[in-house]
PDB file of N, CA and C in Angstrom:
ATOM      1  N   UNK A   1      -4.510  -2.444 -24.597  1.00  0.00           N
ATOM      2  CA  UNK A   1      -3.492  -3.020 -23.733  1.00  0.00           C
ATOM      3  C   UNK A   1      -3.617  -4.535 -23.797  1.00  0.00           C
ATOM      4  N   UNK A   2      -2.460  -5.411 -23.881  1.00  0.00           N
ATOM      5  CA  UNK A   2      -2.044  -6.415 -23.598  1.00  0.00           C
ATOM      6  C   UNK A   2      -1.539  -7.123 -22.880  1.00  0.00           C
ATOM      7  N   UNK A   3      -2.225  -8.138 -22.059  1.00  0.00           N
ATOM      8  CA  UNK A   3      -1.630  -8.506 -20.765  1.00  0.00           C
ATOM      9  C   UNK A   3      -1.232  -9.969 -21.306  1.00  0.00           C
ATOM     10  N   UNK A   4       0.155 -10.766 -20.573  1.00  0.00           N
ATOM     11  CA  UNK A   4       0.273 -11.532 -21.301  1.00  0.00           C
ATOM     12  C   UNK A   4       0.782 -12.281 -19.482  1.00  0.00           C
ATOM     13  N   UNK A   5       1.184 -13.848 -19.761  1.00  0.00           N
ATOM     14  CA  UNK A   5       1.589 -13.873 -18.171  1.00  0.00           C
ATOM     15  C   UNK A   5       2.794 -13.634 -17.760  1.00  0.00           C
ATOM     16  N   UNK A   6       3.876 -13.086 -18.913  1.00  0.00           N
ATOM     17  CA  UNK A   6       5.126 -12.667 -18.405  1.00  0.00           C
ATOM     18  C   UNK A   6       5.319 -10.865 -18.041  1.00  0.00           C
ATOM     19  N   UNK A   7       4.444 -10.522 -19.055  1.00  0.00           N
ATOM     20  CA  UNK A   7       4.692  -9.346 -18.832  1.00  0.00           C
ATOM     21  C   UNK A   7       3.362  -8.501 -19.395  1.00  0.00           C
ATOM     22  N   UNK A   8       3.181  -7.120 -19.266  1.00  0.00           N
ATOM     23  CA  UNK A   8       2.108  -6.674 -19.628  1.00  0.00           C
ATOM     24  C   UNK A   8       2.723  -5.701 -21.063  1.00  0.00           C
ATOM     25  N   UNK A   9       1.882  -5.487 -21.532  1.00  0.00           N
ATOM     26  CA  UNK A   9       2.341  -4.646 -22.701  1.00  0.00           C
ATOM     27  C   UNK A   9       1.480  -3.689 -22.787  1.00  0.00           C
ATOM     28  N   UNK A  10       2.215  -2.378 -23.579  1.00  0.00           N
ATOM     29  CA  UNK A  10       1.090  -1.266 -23.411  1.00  0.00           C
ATOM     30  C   UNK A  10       1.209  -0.466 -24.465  1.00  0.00           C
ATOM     31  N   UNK A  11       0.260  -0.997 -25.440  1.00  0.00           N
ATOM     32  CA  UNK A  11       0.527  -0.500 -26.858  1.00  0.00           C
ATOM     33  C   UNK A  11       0.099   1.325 -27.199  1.00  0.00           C
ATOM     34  N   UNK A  12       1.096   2.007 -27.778  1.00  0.00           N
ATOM     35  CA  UNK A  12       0.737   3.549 -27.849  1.00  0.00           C
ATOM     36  C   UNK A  12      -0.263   3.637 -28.715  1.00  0.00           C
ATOM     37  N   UNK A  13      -0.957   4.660 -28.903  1.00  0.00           N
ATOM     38  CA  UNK A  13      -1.587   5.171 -30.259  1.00  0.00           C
ATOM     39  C   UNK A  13      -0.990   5.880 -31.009  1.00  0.00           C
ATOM     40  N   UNK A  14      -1.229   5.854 -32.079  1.00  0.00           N
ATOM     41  CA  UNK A  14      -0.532   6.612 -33.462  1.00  0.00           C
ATOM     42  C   UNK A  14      -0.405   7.523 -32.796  1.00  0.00           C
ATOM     43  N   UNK A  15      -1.355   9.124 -32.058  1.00  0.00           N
ATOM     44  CA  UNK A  15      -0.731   9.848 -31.699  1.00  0.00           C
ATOM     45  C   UNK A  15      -0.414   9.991 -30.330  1.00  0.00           C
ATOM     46  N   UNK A  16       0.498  10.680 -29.469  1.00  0.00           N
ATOM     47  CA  UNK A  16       0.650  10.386 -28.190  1.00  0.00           C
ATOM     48  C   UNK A  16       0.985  12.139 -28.118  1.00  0.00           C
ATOM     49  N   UNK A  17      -0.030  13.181 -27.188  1.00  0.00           N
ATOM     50  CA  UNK A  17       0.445  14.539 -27.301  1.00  0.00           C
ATOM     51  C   UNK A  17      -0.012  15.099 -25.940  1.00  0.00           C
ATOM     52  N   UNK A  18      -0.480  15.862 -25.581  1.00  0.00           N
ATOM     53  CA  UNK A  18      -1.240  16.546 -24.634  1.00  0.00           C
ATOM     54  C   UNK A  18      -2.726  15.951 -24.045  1.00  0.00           C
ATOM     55  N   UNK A  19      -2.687  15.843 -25.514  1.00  0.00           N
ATOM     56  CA  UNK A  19      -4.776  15.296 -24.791  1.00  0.00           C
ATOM     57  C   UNK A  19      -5.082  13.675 -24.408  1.00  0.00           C
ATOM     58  N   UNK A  20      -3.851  12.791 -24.847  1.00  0.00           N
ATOM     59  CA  UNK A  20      -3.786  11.495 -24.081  1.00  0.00           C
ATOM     60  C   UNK A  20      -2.744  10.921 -23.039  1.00  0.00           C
ATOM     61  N   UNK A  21      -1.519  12.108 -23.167  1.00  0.00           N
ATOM     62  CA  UNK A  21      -0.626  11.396 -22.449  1.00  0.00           C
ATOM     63  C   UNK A  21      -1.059  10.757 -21.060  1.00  0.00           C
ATOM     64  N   UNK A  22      -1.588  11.831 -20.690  1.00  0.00           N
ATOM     65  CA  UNK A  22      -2.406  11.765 -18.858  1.00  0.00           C
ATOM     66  C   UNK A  22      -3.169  10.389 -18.381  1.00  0.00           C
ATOM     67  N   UNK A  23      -3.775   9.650 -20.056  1.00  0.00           N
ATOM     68  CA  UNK A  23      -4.620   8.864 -19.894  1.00  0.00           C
ATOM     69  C   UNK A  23      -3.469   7.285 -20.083  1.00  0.00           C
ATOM     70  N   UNK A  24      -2.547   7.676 -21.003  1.00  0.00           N
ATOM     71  CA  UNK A  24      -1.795   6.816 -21.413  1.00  0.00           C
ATOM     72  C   UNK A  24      -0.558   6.205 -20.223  1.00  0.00           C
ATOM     73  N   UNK A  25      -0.516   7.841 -19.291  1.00  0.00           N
ATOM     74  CA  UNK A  25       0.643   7.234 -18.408  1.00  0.00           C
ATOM     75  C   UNK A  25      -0.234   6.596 -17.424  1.00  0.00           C
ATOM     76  N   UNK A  26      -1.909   6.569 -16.886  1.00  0.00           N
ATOM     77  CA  UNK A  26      -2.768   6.501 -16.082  1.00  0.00           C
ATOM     78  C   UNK A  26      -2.656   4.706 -16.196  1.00  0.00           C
ATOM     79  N   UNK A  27      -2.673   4.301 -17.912  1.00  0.00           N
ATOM     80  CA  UNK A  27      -2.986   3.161 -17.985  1.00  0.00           C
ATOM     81  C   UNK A  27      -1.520   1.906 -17.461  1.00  0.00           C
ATOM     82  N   UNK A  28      -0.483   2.667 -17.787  1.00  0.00           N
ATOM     83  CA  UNK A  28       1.034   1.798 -17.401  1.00  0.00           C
ATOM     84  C   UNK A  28       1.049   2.171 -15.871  1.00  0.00           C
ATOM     85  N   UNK A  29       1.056   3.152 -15.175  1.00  0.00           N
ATOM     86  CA  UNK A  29       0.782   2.831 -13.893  1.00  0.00           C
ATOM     87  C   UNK A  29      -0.097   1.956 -13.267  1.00  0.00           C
ATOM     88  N   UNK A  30      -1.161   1.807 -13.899  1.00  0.00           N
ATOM     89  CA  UNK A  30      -2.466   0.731 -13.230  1.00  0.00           C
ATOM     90  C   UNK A  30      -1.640  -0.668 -13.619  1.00  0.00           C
ATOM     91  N   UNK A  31      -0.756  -1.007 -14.665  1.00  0.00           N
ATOM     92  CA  UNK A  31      -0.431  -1.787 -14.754  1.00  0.00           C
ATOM     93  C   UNK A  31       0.548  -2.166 -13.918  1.00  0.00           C
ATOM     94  N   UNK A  32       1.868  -1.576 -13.594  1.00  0.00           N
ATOM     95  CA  UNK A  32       2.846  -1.646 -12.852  1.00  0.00           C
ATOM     96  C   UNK A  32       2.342  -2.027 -11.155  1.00  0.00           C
ATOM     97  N   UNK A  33       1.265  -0.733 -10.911  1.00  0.00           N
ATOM     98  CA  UNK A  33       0.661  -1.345  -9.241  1.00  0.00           C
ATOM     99  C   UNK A  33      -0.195  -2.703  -9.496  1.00  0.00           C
ATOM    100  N   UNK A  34      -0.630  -2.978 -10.508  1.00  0.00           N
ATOM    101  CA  UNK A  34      -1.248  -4.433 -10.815  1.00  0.00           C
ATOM    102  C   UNK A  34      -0.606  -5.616  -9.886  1.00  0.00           C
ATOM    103  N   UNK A  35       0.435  -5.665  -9.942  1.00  0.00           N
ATOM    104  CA  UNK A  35       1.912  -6.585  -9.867  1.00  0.00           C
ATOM    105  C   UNK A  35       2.260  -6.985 -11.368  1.00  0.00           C
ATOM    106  N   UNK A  36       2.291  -6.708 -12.352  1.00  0.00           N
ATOM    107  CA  UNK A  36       3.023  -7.199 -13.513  1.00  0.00           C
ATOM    108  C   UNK A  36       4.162  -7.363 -13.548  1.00  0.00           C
ATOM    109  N   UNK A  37       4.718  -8.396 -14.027  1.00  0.00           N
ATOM    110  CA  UNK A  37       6.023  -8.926 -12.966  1.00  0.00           C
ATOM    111  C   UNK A  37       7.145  -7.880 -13.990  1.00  0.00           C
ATOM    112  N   UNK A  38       6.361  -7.533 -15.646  1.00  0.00           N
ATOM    113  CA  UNK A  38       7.377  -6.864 -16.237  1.00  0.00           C
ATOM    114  C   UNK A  38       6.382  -6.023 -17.387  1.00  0.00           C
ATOM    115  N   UNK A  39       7.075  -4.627 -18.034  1.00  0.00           N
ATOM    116  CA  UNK A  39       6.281  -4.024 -18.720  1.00  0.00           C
ATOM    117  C   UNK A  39       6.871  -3.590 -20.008  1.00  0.00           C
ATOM    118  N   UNK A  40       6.554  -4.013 -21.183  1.00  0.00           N
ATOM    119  CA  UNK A  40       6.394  -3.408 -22.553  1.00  0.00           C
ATOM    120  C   UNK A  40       5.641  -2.394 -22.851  1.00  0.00           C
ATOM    121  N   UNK A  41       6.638  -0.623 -23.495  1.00  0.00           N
ATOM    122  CA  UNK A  41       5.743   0.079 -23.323  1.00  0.00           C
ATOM    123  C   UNK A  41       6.151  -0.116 -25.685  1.00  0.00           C
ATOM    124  N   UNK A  42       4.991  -0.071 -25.944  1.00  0.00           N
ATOM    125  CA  UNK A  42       5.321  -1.164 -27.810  1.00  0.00           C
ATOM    126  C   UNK A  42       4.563   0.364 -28.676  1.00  0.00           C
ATOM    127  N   UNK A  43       5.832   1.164 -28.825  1.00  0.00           N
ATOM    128  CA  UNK A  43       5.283   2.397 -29.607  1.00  0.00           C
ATOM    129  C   UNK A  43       5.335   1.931 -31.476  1.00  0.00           C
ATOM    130  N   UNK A  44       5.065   0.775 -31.377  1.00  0.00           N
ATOM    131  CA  UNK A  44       6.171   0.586 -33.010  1.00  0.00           C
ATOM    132  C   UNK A  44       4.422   1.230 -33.913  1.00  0.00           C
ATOM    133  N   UNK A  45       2.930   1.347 -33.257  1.00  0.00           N
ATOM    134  CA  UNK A  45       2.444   2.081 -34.250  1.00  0.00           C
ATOM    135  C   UNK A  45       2.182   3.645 -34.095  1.00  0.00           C
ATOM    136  N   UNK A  46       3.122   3.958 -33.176  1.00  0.00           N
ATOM    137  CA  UNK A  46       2.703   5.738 -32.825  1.00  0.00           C
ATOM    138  C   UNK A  46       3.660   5.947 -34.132  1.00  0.00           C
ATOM    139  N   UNK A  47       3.162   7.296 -34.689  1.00  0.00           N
ATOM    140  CA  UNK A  47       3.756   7.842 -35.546  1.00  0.00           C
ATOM    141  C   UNK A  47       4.253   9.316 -35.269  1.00  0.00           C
ATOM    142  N   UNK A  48       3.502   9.694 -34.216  1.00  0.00           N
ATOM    143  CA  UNK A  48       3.596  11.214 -33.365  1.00  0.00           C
ATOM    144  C   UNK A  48       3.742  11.172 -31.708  1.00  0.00           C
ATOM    145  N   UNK A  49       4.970  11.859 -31.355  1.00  0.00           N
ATOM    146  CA  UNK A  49       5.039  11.668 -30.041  1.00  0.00           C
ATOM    147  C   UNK A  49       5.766  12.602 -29.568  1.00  0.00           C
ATOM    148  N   UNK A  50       5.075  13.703 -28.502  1.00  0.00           N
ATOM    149  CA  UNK A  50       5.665  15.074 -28.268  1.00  0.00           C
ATOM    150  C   UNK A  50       6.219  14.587 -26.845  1.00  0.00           C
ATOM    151  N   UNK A  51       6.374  15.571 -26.268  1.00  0.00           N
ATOM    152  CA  UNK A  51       7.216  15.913 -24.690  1.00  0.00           C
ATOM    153  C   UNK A  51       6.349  14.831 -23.773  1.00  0.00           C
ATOM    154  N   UNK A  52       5.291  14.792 -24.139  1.00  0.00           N
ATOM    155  CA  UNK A  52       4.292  14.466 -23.386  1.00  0.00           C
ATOM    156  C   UNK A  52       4.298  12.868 -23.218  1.00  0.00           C
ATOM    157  N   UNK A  53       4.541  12.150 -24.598  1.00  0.00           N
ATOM    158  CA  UNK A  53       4.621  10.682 -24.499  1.00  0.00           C
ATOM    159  C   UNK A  53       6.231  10.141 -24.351  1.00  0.00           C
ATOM    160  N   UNK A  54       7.425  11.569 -24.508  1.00  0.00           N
ATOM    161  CA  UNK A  54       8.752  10.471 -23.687  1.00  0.00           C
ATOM    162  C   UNK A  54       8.182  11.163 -21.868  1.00  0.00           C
ATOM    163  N   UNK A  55       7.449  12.056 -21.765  1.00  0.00           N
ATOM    164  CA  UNK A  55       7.003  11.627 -19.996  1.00  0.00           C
ATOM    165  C   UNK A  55       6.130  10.589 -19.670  1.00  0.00           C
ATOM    166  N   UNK A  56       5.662  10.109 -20.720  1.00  0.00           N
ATOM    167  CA  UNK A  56       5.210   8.775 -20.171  1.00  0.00           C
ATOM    168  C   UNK A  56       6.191   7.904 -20.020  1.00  0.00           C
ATOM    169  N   UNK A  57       7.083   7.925 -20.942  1.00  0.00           N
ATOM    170  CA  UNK A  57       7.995   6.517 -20.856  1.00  0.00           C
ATOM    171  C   UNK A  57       8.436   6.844 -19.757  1.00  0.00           C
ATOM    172  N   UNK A  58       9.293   8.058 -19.104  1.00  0.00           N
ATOM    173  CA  UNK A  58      10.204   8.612 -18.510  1.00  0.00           C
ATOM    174  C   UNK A  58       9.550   7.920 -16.785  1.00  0.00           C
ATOM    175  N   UNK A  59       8.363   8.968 -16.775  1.00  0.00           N
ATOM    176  CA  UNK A  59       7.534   8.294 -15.818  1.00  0.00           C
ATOM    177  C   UNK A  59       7.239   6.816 -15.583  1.00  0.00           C
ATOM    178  N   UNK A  60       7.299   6.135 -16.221  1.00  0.00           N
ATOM    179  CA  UNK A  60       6.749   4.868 -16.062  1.00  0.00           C
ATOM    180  C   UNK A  60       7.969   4.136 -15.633  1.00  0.00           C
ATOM    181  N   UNK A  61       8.636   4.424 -16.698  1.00  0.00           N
ATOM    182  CA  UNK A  61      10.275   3.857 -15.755  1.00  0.00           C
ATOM    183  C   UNK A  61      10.775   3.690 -14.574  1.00  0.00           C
ATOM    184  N   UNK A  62      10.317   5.251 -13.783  1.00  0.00           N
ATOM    185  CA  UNK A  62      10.645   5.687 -12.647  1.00  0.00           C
ATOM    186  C   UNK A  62       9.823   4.676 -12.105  1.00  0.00           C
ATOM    187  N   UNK A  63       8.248   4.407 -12.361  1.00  0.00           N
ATOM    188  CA  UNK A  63       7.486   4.246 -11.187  1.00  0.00           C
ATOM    189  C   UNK A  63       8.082   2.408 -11.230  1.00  0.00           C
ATOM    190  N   UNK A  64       8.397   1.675 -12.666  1.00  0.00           N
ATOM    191  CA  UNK A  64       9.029   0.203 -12.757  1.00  0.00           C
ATOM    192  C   UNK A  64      10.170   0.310 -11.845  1.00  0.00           C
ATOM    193  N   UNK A  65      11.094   0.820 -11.619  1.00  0.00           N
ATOM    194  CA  UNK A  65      12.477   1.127 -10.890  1.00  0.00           C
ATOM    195  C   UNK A  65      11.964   0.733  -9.398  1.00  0.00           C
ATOM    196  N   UNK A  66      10.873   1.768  -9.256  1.00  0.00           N
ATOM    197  CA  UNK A  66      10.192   1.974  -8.088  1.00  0.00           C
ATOM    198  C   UNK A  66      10.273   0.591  -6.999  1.00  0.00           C
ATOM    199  N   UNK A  67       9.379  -0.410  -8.409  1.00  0.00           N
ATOM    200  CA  UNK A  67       8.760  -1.769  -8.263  1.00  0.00           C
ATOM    201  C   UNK A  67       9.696  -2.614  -8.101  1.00  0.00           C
ATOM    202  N   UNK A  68      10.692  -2.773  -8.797  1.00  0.00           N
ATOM    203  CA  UNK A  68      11.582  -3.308  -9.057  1.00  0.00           C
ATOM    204  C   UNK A  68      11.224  -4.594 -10.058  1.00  0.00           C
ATOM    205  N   UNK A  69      10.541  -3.406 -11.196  1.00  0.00           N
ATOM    206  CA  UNK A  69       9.854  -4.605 -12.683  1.00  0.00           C
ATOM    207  C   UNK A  69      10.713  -3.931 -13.253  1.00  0.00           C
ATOM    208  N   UNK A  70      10.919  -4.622 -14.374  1.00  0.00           N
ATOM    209  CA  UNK A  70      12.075  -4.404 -15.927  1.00  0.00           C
ATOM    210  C   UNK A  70      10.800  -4.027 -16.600  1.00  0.00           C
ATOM    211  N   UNK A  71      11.493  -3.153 -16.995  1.00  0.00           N
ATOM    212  CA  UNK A  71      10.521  -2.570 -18.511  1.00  0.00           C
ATOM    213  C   UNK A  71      11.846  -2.053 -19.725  1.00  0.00           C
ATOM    214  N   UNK A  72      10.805  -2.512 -20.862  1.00  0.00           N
ATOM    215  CA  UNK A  72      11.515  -2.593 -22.127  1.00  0.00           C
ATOM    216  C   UNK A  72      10.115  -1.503 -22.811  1.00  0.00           C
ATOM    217  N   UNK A  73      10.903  -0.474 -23.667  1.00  0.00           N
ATOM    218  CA  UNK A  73      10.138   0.388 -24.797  1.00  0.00           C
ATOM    219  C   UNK A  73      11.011  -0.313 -26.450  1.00  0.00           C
ATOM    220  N   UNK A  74       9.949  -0.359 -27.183  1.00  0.00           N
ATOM    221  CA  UNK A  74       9.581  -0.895 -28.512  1.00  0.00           C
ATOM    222  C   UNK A  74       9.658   0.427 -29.530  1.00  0.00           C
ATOM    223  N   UNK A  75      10.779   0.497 -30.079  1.00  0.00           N
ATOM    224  CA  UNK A  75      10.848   1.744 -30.991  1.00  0.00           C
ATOM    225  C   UNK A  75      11.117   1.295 -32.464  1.00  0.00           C
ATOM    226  N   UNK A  76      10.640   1.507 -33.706  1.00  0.00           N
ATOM    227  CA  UNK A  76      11.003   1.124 -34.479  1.00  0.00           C
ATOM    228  C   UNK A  76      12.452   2.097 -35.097  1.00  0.00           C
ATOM    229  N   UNK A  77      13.626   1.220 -35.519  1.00  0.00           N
ATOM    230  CA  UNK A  77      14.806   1.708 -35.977  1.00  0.00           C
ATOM    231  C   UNK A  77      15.045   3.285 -36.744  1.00  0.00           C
ATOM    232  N   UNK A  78      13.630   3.271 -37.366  1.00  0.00           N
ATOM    233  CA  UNK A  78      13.438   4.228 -38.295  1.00  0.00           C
ATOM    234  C   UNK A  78      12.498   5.253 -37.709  1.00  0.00           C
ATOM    235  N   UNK A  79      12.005   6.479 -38.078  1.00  0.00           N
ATOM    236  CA  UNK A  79      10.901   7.207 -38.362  1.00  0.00           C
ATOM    237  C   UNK A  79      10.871   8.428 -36.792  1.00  0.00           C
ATOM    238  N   UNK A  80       9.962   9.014 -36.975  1.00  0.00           N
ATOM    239  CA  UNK A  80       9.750  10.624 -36.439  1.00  0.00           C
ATOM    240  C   UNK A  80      10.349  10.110 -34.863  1.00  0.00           C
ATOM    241  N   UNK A  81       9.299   9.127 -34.159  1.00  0.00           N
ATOM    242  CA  UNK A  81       9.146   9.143 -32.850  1.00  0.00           C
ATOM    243  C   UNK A  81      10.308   8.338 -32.823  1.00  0.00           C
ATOM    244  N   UNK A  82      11.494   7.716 -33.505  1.00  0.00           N
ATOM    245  CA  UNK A  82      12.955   7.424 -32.854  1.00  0.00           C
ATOM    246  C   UNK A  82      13.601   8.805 -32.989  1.00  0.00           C
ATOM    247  N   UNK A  83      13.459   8.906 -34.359  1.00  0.00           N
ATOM    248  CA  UNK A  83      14.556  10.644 -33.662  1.00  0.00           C
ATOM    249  C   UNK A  83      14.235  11.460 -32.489  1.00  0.00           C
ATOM    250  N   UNK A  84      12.730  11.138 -32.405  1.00  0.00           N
ATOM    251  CA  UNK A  84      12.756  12.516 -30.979  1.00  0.00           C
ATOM    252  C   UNK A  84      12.663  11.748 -29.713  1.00  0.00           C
ATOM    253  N   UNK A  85      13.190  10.315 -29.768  1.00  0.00           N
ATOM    254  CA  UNK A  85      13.459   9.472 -28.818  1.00  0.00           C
ATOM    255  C   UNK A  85      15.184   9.806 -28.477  1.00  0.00           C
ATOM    256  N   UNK A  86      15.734   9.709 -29.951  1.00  0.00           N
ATOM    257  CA  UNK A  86      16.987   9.700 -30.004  1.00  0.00           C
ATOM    258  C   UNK A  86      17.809  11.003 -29.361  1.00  0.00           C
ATOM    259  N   UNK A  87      16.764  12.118 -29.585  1.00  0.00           N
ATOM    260  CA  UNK A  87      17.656  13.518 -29.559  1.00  0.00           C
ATOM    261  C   UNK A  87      17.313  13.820 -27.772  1.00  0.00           C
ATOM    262  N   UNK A  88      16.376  12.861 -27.131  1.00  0.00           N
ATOM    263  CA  UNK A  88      16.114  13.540 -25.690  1.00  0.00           C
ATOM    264  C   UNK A  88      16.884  11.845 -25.141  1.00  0.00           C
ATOM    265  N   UNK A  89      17.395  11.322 -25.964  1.00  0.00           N
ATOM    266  CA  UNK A  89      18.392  10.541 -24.751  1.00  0.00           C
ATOM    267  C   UNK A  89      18.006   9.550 -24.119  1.00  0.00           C
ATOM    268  N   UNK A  90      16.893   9.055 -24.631  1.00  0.00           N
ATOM    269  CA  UNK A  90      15.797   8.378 -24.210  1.00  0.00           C
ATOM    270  C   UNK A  90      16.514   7.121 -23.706  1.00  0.00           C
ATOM    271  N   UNK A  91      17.511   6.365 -24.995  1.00  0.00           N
ATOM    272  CA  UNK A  91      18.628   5.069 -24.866  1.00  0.00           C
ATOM    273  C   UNK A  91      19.100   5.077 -23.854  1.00  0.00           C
ATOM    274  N   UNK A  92      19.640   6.268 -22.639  1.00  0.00           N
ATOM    275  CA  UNK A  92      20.273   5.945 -21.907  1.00  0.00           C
ATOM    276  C   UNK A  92      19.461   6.132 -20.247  1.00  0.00           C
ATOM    277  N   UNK A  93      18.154   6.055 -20.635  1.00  0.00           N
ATOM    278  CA  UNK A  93      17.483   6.011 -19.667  1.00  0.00           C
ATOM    279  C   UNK A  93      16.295   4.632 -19.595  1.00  0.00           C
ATOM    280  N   UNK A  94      16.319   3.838 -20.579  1.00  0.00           N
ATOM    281  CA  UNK A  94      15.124   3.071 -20.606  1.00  0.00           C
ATOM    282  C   UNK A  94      15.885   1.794 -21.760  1.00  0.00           C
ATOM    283  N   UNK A  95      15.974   0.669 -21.494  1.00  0.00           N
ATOM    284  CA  UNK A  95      16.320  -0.443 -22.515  1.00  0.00           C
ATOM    285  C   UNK A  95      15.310  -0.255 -23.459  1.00  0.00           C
ATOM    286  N   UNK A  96      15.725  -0.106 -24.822  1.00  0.00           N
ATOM    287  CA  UNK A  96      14.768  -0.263 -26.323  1.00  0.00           C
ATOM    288  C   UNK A  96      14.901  -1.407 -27.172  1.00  0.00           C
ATOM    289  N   UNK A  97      14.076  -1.480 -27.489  1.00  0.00           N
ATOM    290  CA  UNK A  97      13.801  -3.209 -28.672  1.00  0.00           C
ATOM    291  C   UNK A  97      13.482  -2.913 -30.038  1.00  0.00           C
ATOM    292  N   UNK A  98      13.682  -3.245 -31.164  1.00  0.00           N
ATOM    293  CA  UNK A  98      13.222  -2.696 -32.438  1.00  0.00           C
ATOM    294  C   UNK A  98      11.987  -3.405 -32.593  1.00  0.00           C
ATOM    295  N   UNK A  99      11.491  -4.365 -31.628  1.00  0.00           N
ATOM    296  CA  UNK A  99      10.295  -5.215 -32.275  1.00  0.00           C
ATOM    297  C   UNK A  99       9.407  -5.749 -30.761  1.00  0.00           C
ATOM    298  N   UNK A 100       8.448  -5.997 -30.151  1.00  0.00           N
ATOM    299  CA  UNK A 100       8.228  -6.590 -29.213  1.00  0.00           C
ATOM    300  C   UNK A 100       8.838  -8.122 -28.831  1.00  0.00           C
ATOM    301  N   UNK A 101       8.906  -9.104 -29.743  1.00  0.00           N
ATOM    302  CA  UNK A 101       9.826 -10.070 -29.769  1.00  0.00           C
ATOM    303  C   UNK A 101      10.761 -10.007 -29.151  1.00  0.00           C
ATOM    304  N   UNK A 102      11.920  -8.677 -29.591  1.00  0.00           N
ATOM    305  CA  UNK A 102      13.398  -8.799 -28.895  1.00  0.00           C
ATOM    306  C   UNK A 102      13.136  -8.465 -27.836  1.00  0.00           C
ATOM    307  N   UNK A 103      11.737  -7.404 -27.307  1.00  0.00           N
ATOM    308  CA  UNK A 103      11.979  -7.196 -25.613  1.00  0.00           C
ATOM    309  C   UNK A 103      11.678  -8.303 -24.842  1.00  0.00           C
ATOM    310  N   UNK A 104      10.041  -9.380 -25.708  1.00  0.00           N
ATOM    311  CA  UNK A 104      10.090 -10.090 -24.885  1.00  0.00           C
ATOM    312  C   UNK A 104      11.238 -11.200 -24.342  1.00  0.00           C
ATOM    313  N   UNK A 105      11.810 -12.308 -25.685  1.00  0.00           N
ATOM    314  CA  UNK A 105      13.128 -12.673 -25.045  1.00  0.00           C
ATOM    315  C   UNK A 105      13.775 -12.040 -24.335  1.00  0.00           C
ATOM    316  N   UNK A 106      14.215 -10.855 -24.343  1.00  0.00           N
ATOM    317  CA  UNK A 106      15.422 -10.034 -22.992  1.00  0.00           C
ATOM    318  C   UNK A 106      14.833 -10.349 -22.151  1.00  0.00           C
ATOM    319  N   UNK A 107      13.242 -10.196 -21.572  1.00  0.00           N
ATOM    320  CA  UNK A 107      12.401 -10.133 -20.574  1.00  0.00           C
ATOM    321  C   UNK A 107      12.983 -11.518 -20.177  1.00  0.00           C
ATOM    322  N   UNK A 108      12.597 -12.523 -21.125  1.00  0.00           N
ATOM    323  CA  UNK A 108      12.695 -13.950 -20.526  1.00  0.00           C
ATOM    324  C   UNK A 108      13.694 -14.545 -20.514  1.00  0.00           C
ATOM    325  N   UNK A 109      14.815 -13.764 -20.997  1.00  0.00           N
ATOM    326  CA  UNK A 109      16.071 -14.521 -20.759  1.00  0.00           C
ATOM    327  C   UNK A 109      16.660 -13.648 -19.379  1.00  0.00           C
ATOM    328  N   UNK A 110      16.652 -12.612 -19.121  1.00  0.00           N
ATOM    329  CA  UNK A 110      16.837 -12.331 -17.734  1.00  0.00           C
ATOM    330  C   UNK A 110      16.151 -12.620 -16.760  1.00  0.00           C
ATOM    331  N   UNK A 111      14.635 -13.200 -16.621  1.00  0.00           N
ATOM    332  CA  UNK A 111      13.999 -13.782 -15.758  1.00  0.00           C
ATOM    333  C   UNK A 111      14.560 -15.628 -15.531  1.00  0.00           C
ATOM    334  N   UNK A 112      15.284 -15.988 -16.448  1.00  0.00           N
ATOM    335  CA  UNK A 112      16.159 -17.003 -15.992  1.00  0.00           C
ATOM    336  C   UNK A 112      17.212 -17.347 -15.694  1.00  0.00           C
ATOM    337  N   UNK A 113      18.058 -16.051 -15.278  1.00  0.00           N
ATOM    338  CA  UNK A 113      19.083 -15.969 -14.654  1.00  0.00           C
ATOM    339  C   UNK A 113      19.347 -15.952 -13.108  1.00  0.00           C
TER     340      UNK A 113
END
């Protein structure tokens, strides 16, 4: 994990399934009650990601909403974990970035509005 002073980031592991999600959604919640004013969840090196890691995103969202922090997920354009981002709808529940870069500008260009 990456804490930065605009926002925190929370990099996945290649795999994200059953036996880490629990630990993975454990770690973006500690971040969100932190006060992090905003959260990057940066899957661009998971290569595997079942039911288990869009309930992390899903969850984490909810609990940012909660807070009233912006969070941005990091998907790369291509490969396994966008299609099974793509086919559960993920886009219309959570803003996505193809790169950490584009979330962070969004981050910081809506924090100066």
């Amino acid at each position: 994990m990456e804490i930065t002073e605009t926002c925190g980031t929370l990099m996945f592991p290649a795999e994200v399934d059953l036996s880490n999600g629990d630990m993975i959604l454990g770690q973006a919640l500690r971040l969100l009650d932190s006060g992090t004013p905003a959260l990057i969840l940066d899957l661009t090196g998971c290569a595997f990601c079942d039911s288990n890691g869009l309930n992390v995103i899903t969850r984490s969202q909810m609990r940012a909403s909660e807070l009233g922090v912006p969070m941005w997920v990091v998907l790369p354009p291509r490969g396994l974990v966008r299609r099974v981002s793509d086919v559960a709808g993920l886009q219309r529940r959570v803003a996505i970035a193809p790169d950490v870069a584009t979330a962070r500008d969004a981050l910081t260009s809506a924090a100066h509005r």
